[in-house]
PDB file of N, CA and C in Angstrom:
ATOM      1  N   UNK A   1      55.169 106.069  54.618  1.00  0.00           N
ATOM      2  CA  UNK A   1      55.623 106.245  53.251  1.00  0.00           C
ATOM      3  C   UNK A   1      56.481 105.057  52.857  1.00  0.00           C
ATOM      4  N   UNK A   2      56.329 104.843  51.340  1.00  0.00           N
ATOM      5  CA  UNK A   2      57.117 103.714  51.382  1.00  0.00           C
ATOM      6  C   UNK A   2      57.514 104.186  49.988  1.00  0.00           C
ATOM      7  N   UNK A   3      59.332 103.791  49.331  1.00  0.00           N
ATOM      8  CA  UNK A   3      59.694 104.150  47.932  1.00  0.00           C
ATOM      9  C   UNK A   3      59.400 102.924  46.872  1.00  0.00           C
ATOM     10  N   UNK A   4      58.264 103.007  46.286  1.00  0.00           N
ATOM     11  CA  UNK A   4      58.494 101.619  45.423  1.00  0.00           C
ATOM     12  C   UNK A   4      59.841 101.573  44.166  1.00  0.00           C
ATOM     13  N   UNK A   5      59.862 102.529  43.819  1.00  0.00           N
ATOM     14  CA  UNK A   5      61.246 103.006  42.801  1.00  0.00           C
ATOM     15  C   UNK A   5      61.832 103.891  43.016  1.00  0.00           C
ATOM     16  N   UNK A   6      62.773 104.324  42.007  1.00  0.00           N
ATOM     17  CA  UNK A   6      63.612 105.607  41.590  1.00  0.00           C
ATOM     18  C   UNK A   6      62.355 106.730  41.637  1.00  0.00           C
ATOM     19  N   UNK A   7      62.640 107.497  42.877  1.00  0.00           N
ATOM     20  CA  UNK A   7      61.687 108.774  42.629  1.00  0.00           C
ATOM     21  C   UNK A   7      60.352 108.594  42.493  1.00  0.00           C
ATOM     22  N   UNK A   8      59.524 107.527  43.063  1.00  0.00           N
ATOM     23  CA  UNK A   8      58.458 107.470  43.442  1.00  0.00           C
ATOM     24  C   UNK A   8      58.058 107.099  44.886  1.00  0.00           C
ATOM     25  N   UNK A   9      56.953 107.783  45.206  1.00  0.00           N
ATOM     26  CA  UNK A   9      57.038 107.271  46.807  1.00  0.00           C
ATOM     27  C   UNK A   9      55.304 107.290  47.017  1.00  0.00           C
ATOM     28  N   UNK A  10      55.237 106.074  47.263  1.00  0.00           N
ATOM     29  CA  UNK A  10      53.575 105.878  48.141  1.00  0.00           C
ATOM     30  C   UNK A  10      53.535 106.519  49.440  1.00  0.00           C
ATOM     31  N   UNK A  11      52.424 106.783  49.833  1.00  0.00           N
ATOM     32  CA  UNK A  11      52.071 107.735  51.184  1.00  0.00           C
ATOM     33  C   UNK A  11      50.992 106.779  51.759  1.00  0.00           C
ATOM     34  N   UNK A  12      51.185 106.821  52.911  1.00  0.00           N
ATOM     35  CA  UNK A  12      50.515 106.062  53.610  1.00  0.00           C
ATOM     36  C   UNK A  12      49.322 106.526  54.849  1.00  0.00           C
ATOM     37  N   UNK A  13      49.990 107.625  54.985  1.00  0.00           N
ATOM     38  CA  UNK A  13      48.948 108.229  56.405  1.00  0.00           C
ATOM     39  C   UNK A  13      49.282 109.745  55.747  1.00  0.00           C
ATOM     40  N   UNK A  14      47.251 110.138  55.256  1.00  0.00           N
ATOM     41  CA  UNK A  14      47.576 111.807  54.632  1.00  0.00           C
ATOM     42  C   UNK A  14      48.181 112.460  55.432  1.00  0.00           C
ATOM     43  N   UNK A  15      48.176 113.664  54.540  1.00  0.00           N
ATOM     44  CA  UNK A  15      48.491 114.758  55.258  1.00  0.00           C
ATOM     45  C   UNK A  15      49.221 115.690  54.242  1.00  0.00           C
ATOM     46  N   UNK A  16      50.015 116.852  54.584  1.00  0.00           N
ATOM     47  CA  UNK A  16      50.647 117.720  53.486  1.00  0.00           C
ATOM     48  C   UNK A  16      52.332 117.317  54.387  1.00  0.00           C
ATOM     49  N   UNK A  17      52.575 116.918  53.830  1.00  0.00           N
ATOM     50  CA  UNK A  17      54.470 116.831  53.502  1.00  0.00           C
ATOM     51  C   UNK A  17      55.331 117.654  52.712  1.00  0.00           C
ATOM     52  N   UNK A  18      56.314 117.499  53.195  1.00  0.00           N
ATOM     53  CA  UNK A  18      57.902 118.293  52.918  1.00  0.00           C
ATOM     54  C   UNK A  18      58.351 117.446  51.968  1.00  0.00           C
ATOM     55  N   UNK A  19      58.766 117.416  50.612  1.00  0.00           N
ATOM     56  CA  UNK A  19      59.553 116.339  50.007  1.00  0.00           C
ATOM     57  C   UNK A  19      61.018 117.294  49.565  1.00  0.00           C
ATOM     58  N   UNK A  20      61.930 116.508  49.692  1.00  0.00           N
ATOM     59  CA  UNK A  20      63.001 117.256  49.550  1.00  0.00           C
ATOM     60  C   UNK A  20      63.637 116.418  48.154  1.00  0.00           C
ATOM     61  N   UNK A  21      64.201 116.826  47.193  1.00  0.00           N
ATOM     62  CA  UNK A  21      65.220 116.086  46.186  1.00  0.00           C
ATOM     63  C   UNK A  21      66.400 117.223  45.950  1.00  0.00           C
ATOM     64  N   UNK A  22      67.475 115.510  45.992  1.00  0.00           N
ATOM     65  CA  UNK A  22      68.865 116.881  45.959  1.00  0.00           C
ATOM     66  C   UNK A  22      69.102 115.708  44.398  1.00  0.00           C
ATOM     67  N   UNK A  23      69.669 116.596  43.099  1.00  0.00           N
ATOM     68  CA  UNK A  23      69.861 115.773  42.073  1.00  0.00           C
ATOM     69  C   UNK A  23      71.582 116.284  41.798  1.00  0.00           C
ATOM     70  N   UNK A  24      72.224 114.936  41.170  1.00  0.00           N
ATOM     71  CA  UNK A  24      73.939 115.595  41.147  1.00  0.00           C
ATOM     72  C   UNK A  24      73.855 115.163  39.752  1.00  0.00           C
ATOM     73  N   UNK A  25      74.247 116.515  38.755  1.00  0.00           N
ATOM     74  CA  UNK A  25      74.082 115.473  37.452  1.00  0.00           C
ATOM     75  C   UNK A  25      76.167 116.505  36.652  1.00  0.00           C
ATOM     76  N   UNK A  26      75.833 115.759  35.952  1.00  0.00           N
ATOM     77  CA  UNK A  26      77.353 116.466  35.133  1.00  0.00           C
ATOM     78  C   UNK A  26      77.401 116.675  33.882  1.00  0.00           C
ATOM     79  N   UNK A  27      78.169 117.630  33.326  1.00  0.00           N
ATOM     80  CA  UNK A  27      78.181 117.469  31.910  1.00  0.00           C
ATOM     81  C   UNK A  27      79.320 117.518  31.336  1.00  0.00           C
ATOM     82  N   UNK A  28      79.723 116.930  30.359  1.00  0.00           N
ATOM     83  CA  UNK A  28      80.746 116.143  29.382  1.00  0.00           C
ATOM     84  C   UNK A  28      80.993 117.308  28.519  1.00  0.00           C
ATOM     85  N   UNK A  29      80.207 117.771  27.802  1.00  0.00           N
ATOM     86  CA  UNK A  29      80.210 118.647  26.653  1.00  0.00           C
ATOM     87  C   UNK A  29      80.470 120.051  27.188  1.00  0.00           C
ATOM     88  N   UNK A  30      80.956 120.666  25.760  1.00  0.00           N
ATOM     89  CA  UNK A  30      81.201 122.183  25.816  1.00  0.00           C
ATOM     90  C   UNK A  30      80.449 122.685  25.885  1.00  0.00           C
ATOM     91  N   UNK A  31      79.254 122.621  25.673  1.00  0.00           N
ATOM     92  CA  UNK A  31      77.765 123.521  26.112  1.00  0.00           C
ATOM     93  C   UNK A  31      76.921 123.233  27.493  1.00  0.00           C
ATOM     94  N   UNK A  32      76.380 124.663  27.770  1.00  0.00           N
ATOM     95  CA  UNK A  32      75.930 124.600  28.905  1.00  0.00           C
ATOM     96  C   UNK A  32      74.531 123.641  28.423  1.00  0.00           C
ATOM     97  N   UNK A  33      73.940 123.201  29.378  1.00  0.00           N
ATOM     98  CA  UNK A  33      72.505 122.652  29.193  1.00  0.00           C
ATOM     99  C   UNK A  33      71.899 123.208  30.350  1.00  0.00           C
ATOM    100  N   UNK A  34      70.170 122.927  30.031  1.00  0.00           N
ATOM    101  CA  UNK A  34      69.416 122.848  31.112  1.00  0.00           C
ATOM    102  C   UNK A  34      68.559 121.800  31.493  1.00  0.00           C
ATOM    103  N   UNK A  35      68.409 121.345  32.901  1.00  0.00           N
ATOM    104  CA  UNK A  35      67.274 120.291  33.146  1.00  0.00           C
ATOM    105  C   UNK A  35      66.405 121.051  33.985  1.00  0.00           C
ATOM    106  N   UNK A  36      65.269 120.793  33.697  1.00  0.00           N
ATOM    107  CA  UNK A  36      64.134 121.114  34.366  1.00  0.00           C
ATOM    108  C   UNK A  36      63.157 119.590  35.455  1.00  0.00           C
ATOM    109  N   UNK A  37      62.728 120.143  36.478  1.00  0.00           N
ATOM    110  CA  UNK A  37      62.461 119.279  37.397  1.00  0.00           C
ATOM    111  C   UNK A  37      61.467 119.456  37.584  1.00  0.00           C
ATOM    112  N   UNK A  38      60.255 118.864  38.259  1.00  0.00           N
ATOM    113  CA  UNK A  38      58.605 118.876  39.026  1.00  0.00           C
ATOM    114  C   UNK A  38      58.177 117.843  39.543  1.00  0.00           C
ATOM    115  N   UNK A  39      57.256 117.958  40.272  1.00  0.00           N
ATOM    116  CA  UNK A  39      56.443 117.087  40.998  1.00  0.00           C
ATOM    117  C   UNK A  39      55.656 116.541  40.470  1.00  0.00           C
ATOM    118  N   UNK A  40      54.722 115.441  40.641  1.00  0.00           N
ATOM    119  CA  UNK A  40      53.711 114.867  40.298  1.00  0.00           C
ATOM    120  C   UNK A  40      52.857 114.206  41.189  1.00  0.00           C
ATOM    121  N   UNK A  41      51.926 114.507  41.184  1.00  0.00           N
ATOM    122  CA  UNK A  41      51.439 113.393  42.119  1.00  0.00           C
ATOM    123  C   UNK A  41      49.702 112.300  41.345  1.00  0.00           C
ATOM    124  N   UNK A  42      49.970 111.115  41.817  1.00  0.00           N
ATOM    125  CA  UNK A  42      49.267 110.223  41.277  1.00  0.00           C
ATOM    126  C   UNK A  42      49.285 110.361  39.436  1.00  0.00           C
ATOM    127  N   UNK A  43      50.431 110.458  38.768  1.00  0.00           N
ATOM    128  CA  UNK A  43      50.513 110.378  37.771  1.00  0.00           C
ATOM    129  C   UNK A  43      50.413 111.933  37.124  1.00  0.00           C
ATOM    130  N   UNK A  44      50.024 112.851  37.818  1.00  0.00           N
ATOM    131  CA  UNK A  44      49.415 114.282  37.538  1.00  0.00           C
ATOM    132  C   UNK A  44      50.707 115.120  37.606  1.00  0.00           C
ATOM    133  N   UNK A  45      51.344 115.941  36.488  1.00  0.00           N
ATOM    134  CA  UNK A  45      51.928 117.229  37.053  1.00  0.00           C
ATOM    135  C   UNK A  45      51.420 117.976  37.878  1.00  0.00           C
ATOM    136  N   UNK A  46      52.192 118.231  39.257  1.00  0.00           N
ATOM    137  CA  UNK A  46      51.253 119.763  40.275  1.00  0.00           C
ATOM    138  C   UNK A  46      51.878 120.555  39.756  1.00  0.00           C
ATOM    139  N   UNK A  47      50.612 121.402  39.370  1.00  0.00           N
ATOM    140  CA  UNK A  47      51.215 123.146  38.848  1.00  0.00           C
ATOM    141  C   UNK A  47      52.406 123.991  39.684  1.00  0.00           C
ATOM    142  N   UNK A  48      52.942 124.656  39.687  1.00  0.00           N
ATOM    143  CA  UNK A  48      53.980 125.489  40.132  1.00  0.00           C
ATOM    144  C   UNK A  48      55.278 124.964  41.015  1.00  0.00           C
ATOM    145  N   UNK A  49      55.225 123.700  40.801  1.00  0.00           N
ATOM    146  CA  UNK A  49      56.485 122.705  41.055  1.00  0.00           C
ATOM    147  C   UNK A  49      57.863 122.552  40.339  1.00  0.00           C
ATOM    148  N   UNK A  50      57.854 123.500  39.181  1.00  0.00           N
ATOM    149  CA  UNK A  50      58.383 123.013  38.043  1.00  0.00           C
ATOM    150  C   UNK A  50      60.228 124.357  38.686  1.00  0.00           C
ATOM    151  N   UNK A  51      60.973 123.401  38.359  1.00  0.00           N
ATOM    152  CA  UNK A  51      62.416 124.186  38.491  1.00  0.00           C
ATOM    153  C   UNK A  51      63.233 124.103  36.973  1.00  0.00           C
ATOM    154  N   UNK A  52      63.682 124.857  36.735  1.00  0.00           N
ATOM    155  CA  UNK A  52      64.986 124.584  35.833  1.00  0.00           C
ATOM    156  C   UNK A  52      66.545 125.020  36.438  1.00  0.00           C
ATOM    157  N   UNK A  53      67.522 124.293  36.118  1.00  0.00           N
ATOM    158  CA  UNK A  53      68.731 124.725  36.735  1.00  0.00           C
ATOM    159  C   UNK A  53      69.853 124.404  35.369  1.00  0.00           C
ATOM    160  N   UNK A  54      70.554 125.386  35.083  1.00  0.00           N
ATOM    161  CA  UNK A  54      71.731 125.381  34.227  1.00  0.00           C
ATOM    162  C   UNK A  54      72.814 124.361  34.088  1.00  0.00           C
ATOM    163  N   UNK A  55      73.223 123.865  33.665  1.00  0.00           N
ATOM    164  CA  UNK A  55      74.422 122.693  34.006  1.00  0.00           C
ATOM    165  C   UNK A  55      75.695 123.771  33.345  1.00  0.00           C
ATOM    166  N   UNK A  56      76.891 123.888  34.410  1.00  0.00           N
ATOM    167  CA  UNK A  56      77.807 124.401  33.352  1.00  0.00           C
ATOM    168  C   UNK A  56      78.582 123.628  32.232  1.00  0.00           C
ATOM    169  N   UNK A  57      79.149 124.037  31.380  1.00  0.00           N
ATOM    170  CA  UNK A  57      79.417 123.470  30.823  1.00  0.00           C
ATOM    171  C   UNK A  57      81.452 122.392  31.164  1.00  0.00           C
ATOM    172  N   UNK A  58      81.902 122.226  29.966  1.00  0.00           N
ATOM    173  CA  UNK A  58      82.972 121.348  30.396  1.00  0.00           C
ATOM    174  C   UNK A  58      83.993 122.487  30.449  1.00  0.00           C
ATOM    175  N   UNK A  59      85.086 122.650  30.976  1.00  0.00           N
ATOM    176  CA  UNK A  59      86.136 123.469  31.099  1.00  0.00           C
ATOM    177  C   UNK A  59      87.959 122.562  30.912  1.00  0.00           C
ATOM    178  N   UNK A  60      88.100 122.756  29.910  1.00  0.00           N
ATOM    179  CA  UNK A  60      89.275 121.945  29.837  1.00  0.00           C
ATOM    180  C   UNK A  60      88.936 120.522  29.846  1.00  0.00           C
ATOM    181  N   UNK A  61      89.851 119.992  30.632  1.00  0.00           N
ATOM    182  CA  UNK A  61      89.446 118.192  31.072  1.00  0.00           C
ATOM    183  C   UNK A  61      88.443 118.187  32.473  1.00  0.00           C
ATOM    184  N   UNK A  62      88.078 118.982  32.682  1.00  0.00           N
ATOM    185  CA  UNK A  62      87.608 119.445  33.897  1.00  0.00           C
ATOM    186  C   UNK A  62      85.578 119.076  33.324  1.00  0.00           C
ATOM    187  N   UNK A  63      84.932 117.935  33.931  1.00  0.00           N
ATOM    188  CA  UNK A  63      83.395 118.221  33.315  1.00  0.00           C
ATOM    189  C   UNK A  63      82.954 119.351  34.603  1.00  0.00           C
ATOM    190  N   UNK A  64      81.688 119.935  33.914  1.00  0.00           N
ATOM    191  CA  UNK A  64      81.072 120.715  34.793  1.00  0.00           C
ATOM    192  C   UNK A  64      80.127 119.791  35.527  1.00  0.00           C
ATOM    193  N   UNK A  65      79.579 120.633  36.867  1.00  0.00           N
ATOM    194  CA  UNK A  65      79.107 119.770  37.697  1.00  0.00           C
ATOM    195  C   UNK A  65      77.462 120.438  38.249  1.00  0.00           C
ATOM    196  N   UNK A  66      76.804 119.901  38.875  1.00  0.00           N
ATOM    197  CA  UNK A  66      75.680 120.497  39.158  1.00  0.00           C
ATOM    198  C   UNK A  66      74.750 120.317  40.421  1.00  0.00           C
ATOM    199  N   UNK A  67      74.774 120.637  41.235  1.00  0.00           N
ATOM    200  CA  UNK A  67      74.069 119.710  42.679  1.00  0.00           C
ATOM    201  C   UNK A  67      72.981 120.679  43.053  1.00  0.00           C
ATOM    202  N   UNK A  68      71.277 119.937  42.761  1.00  0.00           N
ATOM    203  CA  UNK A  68      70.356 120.843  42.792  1.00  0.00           C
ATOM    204  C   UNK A  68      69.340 120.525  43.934  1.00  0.00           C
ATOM    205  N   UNK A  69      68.671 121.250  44.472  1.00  0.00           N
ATOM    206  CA  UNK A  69      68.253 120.741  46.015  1.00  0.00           C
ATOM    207  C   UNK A  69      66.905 121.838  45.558  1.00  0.00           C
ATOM    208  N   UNK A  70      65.703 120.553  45.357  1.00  0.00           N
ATOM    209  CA  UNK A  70      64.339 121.210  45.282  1.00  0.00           C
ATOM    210  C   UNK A  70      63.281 120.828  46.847  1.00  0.00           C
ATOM    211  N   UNK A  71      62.443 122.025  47.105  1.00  0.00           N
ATOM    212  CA  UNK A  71      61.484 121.509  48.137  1.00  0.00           C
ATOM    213  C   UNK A  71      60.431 122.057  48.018  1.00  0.00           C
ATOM    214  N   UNK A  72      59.652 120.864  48.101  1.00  0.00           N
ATOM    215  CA  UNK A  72      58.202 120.639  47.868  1.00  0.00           C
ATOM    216  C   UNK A  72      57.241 120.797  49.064  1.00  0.00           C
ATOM    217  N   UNK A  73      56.042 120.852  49.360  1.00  0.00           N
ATOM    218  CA  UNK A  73      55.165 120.942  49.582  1.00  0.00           C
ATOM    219  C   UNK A  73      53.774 120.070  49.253  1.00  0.00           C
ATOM    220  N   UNK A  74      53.375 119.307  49.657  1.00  0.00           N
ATOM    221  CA  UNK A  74      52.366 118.680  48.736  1.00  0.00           C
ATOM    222  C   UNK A  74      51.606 117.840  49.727  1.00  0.00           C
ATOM    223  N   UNK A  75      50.012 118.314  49.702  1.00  0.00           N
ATOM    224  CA  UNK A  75      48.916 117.781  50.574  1.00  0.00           C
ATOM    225  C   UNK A  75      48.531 116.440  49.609  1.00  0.00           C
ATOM    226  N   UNK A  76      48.180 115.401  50.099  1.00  0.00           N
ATOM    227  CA  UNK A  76      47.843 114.252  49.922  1.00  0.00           C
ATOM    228  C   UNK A  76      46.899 113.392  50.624  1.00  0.00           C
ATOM    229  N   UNK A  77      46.622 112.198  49.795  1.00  0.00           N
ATOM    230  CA  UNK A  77      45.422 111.666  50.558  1.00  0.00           C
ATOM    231  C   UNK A  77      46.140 110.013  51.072  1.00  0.00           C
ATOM    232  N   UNK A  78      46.161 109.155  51.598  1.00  0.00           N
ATOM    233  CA  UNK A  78      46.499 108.258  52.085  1.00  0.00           C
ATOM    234  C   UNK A  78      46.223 107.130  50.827  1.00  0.00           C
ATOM    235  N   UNK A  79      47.345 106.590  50.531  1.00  0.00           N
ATOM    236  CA  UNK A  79      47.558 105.691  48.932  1.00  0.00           C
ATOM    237  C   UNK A  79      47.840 106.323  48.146  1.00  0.00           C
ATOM    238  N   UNK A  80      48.174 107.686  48.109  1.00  0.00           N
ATOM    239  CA  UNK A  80      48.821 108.808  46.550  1.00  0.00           C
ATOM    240  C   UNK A  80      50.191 108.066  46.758  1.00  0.00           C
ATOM    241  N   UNK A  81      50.472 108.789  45.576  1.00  0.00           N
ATOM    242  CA  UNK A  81      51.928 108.226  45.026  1.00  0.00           C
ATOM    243  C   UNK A  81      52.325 109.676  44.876  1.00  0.00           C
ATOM    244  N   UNK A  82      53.335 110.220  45.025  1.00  0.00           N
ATOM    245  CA  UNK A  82      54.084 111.494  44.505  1.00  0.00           C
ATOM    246  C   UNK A  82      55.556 110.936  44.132  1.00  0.00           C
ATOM    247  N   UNK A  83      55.919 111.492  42.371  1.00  0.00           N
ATOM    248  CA  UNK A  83      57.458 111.344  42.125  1.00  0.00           C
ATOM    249  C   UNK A  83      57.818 112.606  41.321  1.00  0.00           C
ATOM    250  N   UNK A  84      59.171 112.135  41.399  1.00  0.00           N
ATOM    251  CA  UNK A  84      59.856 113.623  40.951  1.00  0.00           C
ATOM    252  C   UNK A  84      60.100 113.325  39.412  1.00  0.00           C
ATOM    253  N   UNK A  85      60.050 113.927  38.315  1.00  0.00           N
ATOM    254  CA  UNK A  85      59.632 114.013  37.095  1.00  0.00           C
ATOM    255  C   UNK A  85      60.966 114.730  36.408  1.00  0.00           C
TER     256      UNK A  85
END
């Protein structure tokens, strides 16, 4: 496997792999938000990859914080690319 960027990764010898992403994101504002996350592979959304996770919101001077840890699954062929979306 090799990472050519941010959240993309070439595969080199198939097979089905474990991909793990841990994301730390924060928020500034008084409202909660949500980000939603998935897989892709070779440019393709894979179906049932897809997460959403809440961000809390800000509390005082205090921002809210968020640390999200997704795991994947994903059979491949030798030269796919899989990134996180």
């Amino acid at each position: 496997m090799s990472s050519q960027s941010s959240g993309v990764i070439t595969i080199t010898n198939a097979g089905t792999y474990r991909i793990v992403a841990e994301l730390a994101t924060s928020n500034t504002t008084s409202a909660n938000y949500t980000i939603s996350i998935w897989l892709a592979k070779n440019g393709t959304n894979i179906a049932g990859t897809g997460s959403k996770y809440d961000v809390p919101s800000k509390h005082g001077s205090s921002d809210g914080y968020l640390i999200a840890v997704a795991n994947f699954f994903v059979t491949v062929a030798a030269g796919d690319y899989v990134e996180l979306m």
